[in-house]
N, C-alpha and C. Protein backbone atom coordinates (compact mmCIF):
# COMPACT_ATOMS: atom_id res chain seq x y z
N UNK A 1 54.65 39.72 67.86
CA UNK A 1 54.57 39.53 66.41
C UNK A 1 54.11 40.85 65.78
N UNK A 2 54.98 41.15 64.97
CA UNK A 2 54.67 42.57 64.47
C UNK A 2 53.72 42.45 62.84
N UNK A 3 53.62 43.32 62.28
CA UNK A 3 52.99 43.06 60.89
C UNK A 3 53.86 42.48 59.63
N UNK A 4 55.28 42.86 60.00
CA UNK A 4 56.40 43.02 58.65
C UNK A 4 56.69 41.37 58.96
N UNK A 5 56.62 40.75 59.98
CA UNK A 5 56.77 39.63 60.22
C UNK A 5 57.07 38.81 58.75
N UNK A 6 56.41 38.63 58.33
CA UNK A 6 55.98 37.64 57.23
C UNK A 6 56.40 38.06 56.00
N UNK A 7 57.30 39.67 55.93
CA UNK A 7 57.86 40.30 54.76
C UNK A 7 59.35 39.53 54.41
N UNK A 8 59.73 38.82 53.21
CA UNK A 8 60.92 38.40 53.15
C UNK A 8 62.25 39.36 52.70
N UNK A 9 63.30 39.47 52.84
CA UNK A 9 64.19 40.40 51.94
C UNK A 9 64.01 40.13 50.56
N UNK A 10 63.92 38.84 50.42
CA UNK A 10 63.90 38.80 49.23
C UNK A 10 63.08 39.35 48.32
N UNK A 11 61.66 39.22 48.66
CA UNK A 11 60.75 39.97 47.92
C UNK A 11 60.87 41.09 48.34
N UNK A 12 61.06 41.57 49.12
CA UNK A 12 61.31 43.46 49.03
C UNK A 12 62.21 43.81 47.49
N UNK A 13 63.24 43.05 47.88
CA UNK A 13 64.43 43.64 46.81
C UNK A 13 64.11 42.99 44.85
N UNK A 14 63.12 41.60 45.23
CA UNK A 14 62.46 41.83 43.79
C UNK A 14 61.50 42.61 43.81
N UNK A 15 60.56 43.18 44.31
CA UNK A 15 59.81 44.41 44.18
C UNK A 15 60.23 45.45 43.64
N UNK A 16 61.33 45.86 44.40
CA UNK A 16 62.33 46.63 43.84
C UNK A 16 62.93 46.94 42.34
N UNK A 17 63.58 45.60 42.20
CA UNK A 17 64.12 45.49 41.00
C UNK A 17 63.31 45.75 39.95
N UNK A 18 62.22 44.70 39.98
CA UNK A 18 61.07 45.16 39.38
C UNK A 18 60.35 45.94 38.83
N UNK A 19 60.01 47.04 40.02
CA UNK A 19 59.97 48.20 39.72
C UNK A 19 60.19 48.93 39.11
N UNK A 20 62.02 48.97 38.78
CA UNK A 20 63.16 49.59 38.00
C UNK A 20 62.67 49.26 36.86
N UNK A 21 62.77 47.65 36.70
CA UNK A 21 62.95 47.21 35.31
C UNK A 21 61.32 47.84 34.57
N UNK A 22 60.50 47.67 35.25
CA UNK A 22 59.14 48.49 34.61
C UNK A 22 59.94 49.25 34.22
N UNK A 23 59.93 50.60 35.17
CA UNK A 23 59.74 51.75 34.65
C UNK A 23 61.00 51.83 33.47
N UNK A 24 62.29 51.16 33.72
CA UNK A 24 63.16 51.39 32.23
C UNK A 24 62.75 50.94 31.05
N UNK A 25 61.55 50.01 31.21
CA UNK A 25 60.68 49.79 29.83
C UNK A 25 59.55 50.60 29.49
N UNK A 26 59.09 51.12 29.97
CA UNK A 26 58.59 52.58 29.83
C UNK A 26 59.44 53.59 29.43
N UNK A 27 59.93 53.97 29.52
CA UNK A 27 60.98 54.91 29.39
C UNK A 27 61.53 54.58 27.94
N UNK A 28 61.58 53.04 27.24
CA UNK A 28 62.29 52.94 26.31
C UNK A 28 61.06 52.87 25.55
N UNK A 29 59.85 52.72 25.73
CA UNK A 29 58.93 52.89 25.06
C UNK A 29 58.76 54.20 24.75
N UNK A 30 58.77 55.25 25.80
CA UNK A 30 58.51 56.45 24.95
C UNK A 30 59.71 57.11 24.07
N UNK A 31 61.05 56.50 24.22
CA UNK A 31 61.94 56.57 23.53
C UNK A 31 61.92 56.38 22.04
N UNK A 32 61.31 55.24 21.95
CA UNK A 32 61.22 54.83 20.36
C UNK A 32 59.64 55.43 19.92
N UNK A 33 58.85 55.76 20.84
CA UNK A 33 57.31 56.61 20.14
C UNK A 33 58.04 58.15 19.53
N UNK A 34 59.14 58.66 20.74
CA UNK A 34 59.24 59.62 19.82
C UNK A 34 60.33 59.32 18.73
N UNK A 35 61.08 58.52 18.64
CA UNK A 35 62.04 58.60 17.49
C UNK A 35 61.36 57.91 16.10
N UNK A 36 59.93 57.57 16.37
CA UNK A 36 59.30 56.88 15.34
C UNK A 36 57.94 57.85 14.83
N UNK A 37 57.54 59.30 15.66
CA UNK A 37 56.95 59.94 15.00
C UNK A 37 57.56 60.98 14.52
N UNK A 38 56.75 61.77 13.71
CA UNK A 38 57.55 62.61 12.80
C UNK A 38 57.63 64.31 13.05
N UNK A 39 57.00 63.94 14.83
CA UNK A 39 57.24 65.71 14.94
C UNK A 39 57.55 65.24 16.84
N UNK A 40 58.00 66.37 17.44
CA UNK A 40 58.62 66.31 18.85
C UNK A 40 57.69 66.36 19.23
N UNK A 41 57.22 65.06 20.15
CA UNK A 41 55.80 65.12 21.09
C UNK A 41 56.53 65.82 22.85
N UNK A 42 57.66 66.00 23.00
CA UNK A 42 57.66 67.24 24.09
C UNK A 42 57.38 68.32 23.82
N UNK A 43 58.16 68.56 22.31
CA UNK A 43 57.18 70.12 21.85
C UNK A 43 55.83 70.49 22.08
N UNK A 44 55.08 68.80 21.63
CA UNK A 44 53.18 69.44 21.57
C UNK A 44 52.92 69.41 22.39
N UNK A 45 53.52 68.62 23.88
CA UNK A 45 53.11 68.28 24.98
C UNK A 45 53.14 70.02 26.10
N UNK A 46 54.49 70.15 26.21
CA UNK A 46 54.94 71.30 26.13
C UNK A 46 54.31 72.80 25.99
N UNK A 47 54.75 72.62 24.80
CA UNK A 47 54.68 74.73 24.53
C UNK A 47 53.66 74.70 23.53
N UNK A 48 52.93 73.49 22.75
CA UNK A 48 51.31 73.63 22.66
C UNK A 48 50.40 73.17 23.04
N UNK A 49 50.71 72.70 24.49
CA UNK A 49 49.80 72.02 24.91
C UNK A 49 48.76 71.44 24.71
N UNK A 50 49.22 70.71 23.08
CA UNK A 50 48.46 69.87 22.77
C UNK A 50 47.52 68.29 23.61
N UNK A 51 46.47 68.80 23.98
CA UNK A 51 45.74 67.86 24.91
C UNK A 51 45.62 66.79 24.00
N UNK A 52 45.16 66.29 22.72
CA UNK A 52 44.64 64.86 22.15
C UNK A 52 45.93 64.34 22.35
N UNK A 53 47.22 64.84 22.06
CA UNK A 53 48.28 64.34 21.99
C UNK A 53 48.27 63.55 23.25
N UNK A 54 48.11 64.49 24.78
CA UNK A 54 48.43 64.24 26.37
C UNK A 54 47.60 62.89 26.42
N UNK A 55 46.16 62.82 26.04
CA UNK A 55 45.53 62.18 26.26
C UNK A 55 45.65 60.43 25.49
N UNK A 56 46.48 60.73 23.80
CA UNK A 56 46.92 59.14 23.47
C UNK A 56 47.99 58.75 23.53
N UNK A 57 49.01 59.66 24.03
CA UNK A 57 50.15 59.13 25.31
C UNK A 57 49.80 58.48 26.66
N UNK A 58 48.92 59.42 27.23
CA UNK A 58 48.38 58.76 28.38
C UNK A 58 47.89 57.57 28.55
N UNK A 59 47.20 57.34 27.67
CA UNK A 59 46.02 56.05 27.38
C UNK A 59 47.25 54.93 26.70
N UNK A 60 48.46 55.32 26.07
CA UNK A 60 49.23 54.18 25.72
C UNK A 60 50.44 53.78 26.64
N UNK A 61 50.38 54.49 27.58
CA UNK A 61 51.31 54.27 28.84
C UNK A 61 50.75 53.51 29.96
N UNK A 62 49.46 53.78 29.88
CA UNK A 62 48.43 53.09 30.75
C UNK A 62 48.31 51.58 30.05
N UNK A 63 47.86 51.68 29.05
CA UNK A 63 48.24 49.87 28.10
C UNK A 63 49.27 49.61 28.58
N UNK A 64 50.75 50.17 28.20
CA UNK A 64 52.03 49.73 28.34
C UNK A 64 52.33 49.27 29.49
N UNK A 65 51.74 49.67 30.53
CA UNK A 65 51.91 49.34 32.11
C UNK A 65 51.12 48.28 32.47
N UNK A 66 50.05 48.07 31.96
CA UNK A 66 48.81 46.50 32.20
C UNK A 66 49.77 45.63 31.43
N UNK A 67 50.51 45.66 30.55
CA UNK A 67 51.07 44.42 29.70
C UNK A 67 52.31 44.45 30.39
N UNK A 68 53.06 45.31 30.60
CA UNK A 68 54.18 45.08 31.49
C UNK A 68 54.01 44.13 32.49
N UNK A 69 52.77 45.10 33.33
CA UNK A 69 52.79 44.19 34.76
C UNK A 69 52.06 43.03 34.12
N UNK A 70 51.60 42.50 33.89
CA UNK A 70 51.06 41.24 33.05
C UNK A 70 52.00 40.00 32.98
N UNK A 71 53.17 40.82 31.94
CA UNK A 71 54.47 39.70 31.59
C UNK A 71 55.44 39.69 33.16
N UNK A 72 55.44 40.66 33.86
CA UNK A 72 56.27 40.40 35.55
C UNK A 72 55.64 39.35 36.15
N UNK A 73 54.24 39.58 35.73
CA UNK A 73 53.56 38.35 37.08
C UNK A 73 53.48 37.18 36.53
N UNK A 74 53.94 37.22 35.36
CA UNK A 74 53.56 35.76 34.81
C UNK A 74 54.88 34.61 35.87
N UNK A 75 54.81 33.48 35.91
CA UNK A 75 55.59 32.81 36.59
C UNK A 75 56.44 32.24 35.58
């Protein structure tokens, strides 16, 4: 009896999927943050390395990811 024993395909490949589907909702989240503020946050991120900026991106990707995984685990 090995350890993976008890691993199904199935849940591998929703893990998987999963996964995806997170991160393409992320992705569409920062999609619409930048088409909804009024200056290029790759610019400040970027070539002024604007840190407050790094830091309430960071902190709203970090939210965005607790409520994501939140609504996945729900049954």
């Amino acid at each position: 009896m090995t350890a993976f024993d008890g691993i199904l395909f199935s849940e591998v490949v929703s893990t998987i999927f999963y996964t995806f589907f997170g991160l393409s909702l992320l992705l569409a989240c920062w999609w619409l943050i930048e088409l909804f503020t009024p200056f290029s946050l790759r610019k400040e991120l970027e070539e002024d390395q604007n840190t407050a900026i790094a830091i309430v991106m960071g902190a709203m990707f970090i939210a965005l990811a607790i409520i994501i995984a939140a609504i996945l685990r729900t049954p």
